[in-house]
Every structure is written in C-alpha cells, then in structure tokens.
C-alpha atoms as a PDB file:
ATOM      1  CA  UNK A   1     -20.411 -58.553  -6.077  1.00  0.00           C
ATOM      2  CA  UNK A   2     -20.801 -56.658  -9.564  1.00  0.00           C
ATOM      3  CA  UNK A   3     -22.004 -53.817  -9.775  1.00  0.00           C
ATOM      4  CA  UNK A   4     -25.274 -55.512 -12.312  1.00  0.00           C
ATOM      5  CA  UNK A   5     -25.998 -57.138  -8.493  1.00  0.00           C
ATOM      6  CA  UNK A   6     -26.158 -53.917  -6.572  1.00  0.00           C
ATOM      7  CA  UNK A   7     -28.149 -52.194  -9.195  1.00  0.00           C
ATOM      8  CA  UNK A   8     -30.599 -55.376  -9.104  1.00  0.00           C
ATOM      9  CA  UNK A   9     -30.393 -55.145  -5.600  1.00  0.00           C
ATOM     10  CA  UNK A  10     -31.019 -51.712  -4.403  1.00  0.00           C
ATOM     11  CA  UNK A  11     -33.358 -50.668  -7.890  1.00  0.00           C
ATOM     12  CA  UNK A  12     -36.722 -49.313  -5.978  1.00  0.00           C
ATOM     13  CA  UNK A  13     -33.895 -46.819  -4.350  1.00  0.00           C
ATOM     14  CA  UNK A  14     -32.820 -45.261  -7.643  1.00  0.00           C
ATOM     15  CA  UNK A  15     -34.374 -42.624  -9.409  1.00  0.00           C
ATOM     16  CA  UNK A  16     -34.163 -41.233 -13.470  1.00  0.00           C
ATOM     17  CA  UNK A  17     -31.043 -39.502 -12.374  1.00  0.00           C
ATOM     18  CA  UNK A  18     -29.658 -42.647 -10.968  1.00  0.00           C
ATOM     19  CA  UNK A  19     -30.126 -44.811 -13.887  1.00  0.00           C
ATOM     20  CA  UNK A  20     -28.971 -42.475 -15.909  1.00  0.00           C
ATOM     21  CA  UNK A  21     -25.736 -42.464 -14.243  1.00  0.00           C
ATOM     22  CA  UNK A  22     -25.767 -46.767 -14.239  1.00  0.00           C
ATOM     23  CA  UNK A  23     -26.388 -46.609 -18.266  1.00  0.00           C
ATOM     24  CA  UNK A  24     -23.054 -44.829 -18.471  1.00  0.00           C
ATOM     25  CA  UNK A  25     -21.000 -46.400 -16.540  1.00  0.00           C
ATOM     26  CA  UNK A  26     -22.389 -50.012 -17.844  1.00  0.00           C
ATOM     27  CA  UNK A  27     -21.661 -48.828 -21.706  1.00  0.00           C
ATOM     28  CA  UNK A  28     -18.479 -47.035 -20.657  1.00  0.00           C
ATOM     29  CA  UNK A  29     -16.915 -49.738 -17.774  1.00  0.00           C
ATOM     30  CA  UNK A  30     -13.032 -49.391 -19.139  1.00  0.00           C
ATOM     31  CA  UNK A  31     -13.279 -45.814 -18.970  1.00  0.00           C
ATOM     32  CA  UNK A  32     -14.703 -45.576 -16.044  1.00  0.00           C
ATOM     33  CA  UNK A  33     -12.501 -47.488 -13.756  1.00  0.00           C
ATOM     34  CA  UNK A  34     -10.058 -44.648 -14.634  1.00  0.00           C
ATOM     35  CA  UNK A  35     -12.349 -41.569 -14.130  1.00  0.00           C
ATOM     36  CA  UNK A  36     -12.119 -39.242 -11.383  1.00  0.00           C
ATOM     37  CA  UNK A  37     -15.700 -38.734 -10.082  1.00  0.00           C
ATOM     38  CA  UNK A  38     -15.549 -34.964 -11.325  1.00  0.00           C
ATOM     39  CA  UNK A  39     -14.960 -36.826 -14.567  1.00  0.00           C
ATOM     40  CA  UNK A  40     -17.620 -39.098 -14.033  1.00  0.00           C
ATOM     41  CA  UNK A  41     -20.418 -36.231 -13.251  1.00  0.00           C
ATOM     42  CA  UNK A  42     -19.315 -34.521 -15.901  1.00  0.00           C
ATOM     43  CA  UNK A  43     -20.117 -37.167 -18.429  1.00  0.00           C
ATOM     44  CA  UNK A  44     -23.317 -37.774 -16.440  1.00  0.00           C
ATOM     45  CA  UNK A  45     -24.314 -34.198 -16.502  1.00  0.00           C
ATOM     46  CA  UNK A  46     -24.587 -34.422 -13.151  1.00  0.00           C
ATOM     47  CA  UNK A  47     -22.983 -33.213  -9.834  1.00  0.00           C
ATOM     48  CA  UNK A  48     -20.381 -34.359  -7.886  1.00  0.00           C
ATOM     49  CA  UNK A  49     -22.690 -34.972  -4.875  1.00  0.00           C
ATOM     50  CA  UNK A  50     -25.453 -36.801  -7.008  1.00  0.00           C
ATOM     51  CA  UNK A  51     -23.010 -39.648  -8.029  1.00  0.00           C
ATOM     52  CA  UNK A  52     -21.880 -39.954  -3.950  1.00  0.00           C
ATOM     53  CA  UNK A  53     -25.536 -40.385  -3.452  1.00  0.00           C
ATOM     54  CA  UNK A  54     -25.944 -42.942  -5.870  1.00  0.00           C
ATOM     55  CA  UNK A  55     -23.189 -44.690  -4.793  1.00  0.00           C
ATOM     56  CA  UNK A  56     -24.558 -44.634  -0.981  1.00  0.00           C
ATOM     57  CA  UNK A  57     -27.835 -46.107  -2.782  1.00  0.00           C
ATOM     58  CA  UNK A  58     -25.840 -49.253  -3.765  1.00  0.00           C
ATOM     59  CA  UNK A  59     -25.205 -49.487   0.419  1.00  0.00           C
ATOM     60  CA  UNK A  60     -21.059 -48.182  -0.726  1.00  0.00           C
ATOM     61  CA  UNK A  61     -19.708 -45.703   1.346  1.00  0.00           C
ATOM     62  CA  UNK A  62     -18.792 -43.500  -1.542  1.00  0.00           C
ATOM     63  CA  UNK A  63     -17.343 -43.141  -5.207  1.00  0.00           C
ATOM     64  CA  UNK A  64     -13.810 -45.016  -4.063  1.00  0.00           C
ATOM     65  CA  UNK A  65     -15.946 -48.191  -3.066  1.00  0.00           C
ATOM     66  CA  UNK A  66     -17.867 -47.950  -6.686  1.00  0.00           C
ATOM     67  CA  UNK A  67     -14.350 -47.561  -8.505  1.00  0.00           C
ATOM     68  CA  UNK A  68     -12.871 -50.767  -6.674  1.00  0.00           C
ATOM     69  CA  UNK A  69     -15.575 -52.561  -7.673  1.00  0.00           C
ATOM     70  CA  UNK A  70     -15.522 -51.467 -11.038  1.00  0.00           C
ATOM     71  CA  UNK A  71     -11.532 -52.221 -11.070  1.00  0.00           C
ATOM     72  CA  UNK A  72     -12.334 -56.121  -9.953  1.00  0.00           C
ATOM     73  CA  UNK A  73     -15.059 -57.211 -12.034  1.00  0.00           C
ATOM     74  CA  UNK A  74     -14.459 -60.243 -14.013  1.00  0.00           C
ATOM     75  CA  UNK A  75     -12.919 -58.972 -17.254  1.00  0.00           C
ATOM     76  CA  UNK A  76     -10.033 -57.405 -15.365  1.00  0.00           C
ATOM     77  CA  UNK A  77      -8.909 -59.566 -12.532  1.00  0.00           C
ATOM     78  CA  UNK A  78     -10.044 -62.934 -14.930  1.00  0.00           C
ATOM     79  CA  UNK A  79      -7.777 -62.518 -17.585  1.00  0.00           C
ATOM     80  CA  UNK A  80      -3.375 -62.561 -17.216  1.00  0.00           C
ATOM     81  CA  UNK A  81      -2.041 -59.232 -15.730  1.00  0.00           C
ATOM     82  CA  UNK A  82       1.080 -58.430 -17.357  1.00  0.00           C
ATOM     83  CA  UNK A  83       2.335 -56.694 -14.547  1.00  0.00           C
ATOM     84  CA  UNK A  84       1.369 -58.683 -12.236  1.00  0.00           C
ATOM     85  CA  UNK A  85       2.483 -56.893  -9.124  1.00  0.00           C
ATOM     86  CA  UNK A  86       1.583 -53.173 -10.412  1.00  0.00           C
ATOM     87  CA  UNK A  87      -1.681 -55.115 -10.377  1.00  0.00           C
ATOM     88  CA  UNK A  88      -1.593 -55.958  -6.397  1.00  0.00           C
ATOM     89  CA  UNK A  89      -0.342 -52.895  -5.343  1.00  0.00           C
ATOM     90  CA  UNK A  90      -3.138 -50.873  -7.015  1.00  0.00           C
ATOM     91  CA  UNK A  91      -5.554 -53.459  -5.223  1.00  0.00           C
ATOM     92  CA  UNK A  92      -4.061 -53.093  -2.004  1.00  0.00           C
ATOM     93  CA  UNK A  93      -3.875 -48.841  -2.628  1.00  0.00           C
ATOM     94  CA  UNK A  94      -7.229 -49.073  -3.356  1.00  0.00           C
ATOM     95  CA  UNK A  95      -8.691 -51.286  -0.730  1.00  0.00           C
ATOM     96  CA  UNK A  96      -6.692 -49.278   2.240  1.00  0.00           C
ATOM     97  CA  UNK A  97      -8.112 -46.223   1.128  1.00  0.00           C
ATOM     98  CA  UNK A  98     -11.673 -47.089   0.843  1.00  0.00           C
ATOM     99  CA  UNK A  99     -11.818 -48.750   4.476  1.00  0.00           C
ATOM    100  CA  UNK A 100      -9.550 -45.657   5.612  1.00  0.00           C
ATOM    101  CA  UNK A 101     -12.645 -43.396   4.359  1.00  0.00           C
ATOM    102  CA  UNK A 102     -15.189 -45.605   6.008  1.00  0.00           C
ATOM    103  CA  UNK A 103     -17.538 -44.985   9.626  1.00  0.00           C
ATOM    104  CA  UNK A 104     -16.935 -47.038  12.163  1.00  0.00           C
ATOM    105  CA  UNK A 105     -18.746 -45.660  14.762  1.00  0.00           C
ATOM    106  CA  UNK A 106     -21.645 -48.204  14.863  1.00  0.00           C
ATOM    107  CA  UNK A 107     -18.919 -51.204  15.262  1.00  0.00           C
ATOM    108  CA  UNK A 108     -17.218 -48.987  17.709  1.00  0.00           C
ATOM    109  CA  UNK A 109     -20.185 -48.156  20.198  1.00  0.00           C
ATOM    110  CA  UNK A 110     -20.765 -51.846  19.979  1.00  0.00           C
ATOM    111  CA  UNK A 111     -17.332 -52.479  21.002  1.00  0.00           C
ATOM    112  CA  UNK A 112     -16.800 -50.243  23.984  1.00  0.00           C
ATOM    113  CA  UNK A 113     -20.554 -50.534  25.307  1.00  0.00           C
ATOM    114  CA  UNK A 114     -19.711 -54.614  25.454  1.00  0.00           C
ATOM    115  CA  UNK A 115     -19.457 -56.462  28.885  1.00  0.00           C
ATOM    116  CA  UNK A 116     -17.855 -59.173  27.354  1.00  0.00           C
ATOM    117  CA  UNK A 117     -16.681 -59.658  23.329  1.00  0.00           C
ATOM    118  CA  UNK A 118     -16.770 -62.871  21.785  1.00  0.00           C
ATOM    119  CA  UNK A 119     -15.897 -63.832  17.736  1.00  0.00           C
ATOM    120  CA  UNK A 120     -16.277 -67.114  15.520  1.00  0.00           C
ATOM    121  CA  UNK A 121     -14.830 -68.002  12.533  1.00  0.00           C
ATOM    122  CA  UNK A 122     -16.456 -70.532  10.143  1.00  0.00           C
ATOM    123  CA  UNK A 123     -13.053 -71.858   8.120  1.00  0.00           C
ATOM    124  CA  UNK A 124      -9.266 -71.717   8.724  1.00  0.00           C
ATOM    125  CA  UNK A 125      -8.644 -68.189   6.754  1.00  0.00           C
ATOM    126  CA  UNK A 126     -11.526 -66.418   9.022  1.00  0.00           C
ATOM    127  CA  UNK A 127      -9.345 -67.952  12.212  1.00  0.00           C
ATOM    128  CA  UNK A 128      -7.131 -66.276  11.351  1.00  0.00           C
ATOM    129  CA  UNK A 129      -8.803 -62.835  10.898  1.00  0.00           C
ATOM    130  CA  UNK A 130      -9.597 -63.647  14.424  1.00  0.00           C
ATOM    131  CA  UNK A 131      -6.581 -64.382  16.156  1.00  0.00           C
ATOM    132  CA  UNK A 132      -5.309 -61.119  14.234  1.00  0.00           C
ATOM    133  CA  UNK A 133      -8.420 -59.117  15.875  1.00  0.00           C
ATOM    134  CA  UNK A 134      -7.810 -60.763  19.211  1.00  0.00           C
ATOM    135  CA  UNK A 135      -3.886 -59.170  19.010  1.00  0.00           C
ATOM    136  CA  UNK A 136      -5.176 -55.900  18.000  1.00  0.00           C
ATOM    137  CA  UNK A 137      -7.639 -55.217  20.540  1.00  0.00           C
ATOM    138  CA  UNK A 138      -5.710 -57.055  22.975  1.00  0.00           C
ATOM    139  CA  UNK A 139      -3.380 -54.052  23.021  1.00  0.00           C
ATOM    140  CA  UNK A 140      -6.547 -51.811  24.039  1.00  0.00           C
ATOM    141  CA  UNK A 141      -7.210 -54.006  26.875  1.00  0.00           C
ATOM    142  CA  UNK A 142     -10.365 -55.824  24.999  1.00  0.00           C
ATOM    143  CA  UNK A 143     -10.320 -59.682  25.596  1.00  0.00           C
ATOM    144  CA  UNK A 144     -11.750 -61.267  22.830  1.00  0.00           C
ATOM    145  CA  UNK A 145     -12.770 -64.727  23.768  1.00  0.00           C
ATOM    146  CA  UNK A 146     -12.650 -67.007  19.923  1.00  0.00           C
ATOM    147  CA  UNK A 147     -15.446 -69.557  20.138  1.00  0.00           C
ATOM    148  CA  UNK A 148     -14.381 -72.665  18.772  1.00  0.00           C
ATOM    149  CA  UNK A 149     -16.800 -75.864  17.708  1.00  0.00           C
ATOM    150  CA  UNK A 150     -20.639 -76.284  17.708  1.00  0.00           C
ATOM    151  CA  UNK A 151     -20.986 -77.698  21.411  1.00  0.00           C
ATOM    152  CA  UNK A 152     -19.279 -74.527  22.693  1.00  0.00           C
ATOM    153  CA  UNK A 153     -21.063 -72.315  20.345  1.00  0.00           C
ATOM    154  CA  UNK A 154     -24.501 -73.972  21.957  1.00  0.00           C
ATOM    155  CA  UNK A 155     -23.032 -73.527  25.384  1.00  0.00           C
ATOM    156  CA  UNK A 156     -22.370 -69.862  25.117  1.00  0.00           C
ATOM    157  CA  UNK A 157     -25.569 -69.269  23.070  1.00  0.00           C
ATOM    158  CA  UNK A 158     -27.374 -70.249  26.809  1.00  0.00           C
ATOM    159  CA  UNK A 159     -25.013 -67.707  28.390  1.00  0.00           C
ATOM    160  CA  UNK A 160     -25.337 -64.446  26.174  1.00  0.00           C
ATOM    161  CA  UNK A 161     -26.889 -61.371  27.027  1.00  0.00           C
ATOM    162  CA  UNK A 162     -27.456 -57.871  25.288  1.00  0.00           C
ATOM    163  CA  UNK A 163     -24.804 -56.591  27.226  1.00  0.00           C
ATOM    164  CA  UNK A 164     -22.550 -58.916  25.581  1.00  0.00           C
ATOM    165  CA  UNK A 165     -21.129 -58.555  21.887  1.00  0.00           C
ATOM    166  CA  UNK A 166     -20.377 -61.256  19.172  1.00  0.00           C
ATOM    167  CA  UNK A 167     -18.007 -60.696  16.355  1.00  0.00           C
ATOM    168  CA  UNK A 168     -18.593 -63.530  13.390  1.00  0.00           C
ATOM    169  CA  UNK A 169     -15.981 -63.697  10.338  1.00  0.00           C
ATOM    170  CA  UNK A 170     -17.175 -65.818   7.204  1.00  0.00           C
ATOM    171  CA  UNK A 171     -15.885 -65.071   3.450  1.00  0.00           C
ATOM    172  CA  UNK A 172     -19.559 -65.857   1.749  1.00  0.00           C
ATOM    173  CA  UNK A 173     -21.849 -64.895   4.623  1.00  0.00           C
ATOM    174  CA  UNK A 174     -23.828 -68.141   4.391  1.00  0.00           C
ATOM    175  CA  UNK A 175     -22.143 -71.002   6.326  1.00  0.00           C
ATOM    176  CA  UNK A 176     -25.010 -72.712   8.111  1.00  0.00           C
ATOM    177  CA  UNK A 177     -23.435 -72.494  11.574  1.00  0.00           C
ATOM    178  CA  UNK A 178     -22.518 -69.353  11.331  1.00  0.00           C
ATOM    179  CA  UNK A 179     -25.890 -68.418  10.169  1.00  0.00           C
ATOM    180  CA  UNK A 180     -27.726 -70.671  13.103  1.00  0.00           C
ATOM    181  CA  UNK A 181     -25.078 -68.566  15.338  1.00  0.00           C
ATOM    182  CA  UNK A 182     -26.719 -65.551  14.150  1.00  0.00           C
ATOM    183  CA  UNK A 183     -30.093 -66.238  14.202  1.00  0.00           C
ATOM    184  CA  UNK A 184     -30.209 -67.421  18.132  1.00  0.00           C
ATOM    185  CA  UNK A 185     -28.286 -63.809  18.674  1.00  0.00           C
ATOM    186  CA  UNK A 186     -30.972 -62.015  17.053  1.00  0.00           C
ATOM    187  CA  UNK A 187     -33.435 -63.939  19.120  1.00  0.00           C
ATOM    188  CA  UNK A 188     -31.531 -62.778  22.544  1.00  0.00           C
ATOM    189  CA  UNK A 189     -31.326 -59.307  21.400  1.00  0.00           C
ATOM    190  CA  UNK A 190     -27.193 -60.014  21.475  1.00  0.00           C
ATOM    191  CA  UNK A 191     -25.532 -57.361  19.379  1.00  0.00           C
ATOM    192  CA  UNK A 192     -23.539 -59.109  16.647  1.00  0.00           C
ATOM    193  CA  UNK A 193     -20.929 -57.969  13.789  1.00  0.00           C
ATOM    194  CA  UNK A 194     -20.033 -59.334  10.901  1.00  0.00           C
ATOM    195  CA  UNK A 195     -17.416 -59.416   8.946  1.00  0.00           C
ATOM    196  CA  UNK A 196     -18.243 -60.627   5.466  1.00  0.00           C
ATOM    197  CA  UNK A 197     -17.518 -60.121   1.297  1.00  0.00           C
ATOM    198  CA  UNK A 198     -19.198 -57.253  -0.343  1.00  0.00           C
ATOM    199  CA  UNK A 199     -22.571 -59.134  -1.331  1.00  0.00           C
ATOM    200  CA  UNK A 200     -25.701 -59.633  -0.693  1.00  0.00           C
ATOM    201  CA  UNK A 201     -25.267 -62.730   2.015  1.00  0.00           C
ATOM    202  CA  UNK A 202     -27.838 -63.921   5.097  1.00  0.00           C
ATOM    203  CA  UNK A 203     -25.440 -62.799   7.890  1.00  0.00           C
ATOM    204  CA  UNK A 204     -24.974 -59.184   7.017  1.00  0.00           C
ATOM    205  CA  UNK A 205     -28.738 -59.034   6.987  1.00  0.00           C
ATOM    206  CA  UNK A 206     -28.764 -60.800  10.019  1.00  0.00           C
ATOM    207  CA  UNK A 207     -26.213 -58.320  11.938  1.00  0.00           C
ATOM    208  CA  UNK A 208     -26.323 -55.482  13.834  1.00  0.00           C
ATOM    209  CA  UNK A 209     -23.817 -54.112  12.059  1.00  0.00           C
ATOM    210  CA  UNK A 210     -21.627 -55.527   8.991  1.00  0.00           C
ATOM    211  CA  UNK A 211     -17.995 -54.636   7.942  1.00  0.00           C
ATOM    212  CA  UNK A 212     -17.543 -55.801   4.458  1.00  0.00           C
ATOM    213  CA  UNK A 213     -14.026 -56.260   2.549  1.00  0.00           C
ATOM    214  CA  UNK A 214     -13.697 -56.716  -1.457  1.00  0.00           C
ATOM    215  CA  UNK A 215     -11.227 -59.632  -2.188  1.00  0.00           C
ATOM    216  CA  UNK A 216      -9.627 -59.704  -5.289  1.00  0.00           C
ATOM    217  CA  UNK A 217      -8.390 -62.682  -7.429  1.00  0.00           C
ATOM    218  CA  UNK A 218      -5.728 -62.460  -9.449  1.00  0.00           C
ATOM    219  CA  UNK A 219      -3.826 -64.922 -12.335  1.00  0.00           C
ATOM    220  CA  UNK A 220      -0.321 -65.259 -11.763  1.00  0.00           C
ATOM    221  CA  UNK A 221       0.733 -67.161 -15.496  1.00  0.00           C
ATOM    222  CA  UNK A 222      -0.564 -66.877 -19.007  1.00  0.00           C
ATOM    223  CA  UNK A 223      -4.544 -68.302 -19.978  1.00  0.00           C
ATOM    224  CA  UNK A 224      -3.005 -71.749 -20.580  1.00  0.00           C
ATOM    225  CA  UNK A 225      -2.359 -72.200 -17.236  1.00  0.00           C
ATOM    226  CA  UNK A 226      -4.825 -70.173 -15.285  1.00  0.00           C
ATOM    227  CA  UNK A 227      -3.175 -69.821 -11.973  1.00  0.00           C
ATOM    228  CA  UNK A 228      -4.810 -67.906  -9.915  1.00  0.00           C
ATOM    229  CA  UNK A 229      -5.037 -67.046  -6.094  1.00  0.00           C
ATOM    230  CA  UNK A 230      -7.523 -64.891  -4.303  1.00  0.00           C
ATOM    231  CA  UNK A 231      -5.943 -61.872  -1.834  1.00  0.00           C
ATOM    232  CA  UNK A 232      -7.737 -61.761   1.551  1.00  0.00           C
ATOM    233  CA  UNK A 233      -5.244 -58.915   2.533  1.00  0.00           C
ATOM    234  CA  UNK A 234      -8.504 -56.816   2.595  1.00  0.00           C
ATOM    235  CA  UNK A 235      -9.462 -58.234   5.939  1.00  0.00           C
ATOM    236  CA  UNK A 236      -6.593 -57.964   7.765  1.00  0.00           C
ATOM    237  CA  UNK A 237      -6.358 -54.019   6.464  1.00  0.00           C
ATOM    238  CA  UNK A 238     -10.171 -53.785   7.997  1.00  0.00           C
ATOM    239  CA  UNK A 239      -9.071 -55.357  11.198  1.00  0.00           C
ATOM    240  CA  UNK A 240      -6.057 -53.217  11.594  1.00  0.00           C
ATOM    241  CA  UNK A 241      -8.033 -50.114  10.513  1.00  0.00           C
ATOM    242  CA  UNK A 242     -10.946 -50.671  13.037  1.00  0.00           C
ATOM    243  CA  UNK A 243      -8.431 -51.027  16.034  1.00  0.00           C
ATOM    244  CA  UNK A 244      -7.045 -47.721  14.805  1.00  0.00           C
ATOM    245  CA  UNK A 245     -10.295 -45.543  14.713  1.00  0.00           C
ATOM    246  CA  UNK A 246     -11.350 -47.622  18.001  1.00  0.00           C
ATOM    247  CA  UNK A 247      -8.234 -45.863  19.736  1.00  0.00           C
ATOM    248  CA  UNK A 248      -9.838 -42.846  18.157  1.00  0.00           C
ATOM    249  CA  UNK A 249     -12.710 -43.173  19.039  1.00  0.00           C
ATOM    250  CA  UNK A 250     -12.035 -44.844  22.977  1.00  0.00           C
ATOM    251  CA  UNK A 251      -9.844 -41.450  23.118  1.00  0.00           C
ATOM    252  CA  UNK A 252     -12.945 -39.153  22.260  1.00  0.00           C
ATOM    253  CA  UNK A 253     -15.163 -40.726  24.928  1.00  0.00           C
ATOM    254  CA  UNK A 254     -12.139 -39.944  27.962  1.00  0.00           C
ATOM    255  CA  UNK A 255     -12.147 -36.140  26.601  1.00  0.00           C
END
C-alpha cells in the first residue's frame, strides 16, 4: 500500500500538524526515504515524537514502517536496480528490523490462551507460510492443525469454539474462502489472526488481530525485458520472529 492510501485511509485521524508533515514528505519522497526521523522533524518543524504519532495514525508501528514503505513505492522497486542485490539486502535489513520492533503481545495471548490452534492458507505460497509456522511452534509444543479444502473448512467451522484459535495466511486479504472462513469465526466469537499484505483488505478488518508483512518486487534485467519477481521473505521473517517473542513471552508467564 502507498503511503497516498494510508493518508486516504486514516484522514479524519490527522490533524494540521499531521498534514503538514504528509505535504513534505509527498513533495520531498527521494529525500525522504534517506532521512533519519530527527532529520525528518527537523524539516517538519516538528518533534521527534509528533512524526511517531503520525506514523501510528497511518495504523504503522513507527517511523521504520513509514521509511519501508516509502523505500518500495513504485518509482523505486518499478524501474532496473543496478545493484540488484545491494537492493535485496537493504529490503530484507529493513523488513527484519521493522517486525523486530513490532508488539506481539495481542497474537501472543491469543496463542497461549488457545485450547486448540488451527491455520488455512488460501494459495500454494501461504502453505507454505504454514507448514513453516507449524515447525516453529512445533518446537514450543503448539500443534498447529493446517486446514485443508472447503468440506473440511465447513466441518471444523461446526466444531469451533472461543476457546479455540484460527490462524489464516492470504497475500491480498480478500480470497472469498478465506473471507467466508472469517466471517463464520466472527459469528462464533472464535479468535482469529491474520496474516496479510500491508493494505487495507476485508480479513484484517475481519480479525482479531492482524500481522501484516510488506513484500517487495524487484526487476532483475534492464526495462526491455522487465523481469521481475516479488520477495515473500517478509513472511517467513514474521513467522520466525513471532515464535521468538512467543518463547519470550511463554517464559514471562512461568516467572
């Protein structure tokens, strides 16, 4: 999601201040997505704090989340990278670091309050977010039990209860099944997470509580032959960082 989006999206939240801050950064994007947020408030004549807050506004968890959006927008990640790899390994820097920074004490609670923990995936790169999840936790003793096909899905759907959690993976957030999936949770009070893009999508709103990841396209070759492929390392950084804090976390509750 651009940043344009989030603005549009969360505009009855911002104030003067606020837009004053978005006018900047829209006429000033390039330099920007090199500034260091003391940088940034500075040009803003603002505070330090008051560009965190406007960045919480925009539902980010801070000024790392607004600069990797900023550093994937279209004119960057669109056109031939030179250095193609310097390229990915500032992605993946950034990305780890941002989800490192993150809360996941919501998805946690959920987690160890959960009788029994079930996930979906609605397309082949999701399954395997899944199976990756499944080995994580696995290792915490938390069976995750992958629900596969829409005759099992309406099976289970019977056999929920709010004591039970559900885990759904989808890259846009707005596969119908997934969606119907969500819905009949909501209606049985089941707790449900979602793991989903950074955008405005049905099943975040539809969640209990969303984990979001910012994929990043890039083009291998020169604008003749526009080869490009689209990184979904992001989600396999969240899963790996969630089973981390949830050790954390797990740990706190014994003490």
């Amino acid at each position: 999601m651009k940043l344009e989006e989030l603005i549009n999206k969360h505009k009855a939240a911002l104030n003067q201040t606020d837009m004053g801050i978005w006018k900047y950064i829209f006429n000033h994007k390039a330099a920007c997505r090199h500034m260091s947020i003391h940088d940034l408030a500075r040009e803003c004549n603002v505070s330090s704090t008051t560009v965190v807050r406007f960045a919480k506004k925009l539902s980010l968890e801070g000024f790392s989340d607004l600069k990797v959006i900023l550093k994937l927008e279209d004119e960057r990640i669109g056109a031939a990278a030179p250095d193609i790899l310097q390229a990915i390994g500032e992605f993946y820097q950034h990305s780890c670091q941002s989800i490192v920074k993150r809360n996941f004490d919501a998805a946690n609670r959920l987690m160890y309050g959960a009788r029994r923990v079930f996930a979906y995936a609605s397309g082949y790169v999701q399954s395997n977010v899944v199976q990756e999840l499944k080995r994580m936790f696995f290792y915490d003793g938390v069976m995750i039990y992958e629900v596969s096909g829409q005759e099992e899905f309406h099976t289970l759907v019977r056999l929920l209860t709010p004591q039970d959690l559900v885990i759904i993976v989808s890259l846009s957030g707005e596969t119908p099944l997934a969606v119907e999936f969500a819905q009949k949770l909501q209606l049985k009070e089941v707790p449900l997470i979602s793991i989903t893009q950074l955008r405005d999508n049905t099943l975040a709103s539809l969640s209990r509580e969303n984990l979001y990841v910012t994929p990043a396209v890039f083009q291998l070759y020169d604008e003749a032959d526009r080869a490009q492929y689209q990184s979904m390392t992001p989600y396999f950084l969240l899963i790996e960082i969630w089973y981390v804090k949830y050790k954390m976390y797990r740990q706190e509750k014994k003490e």
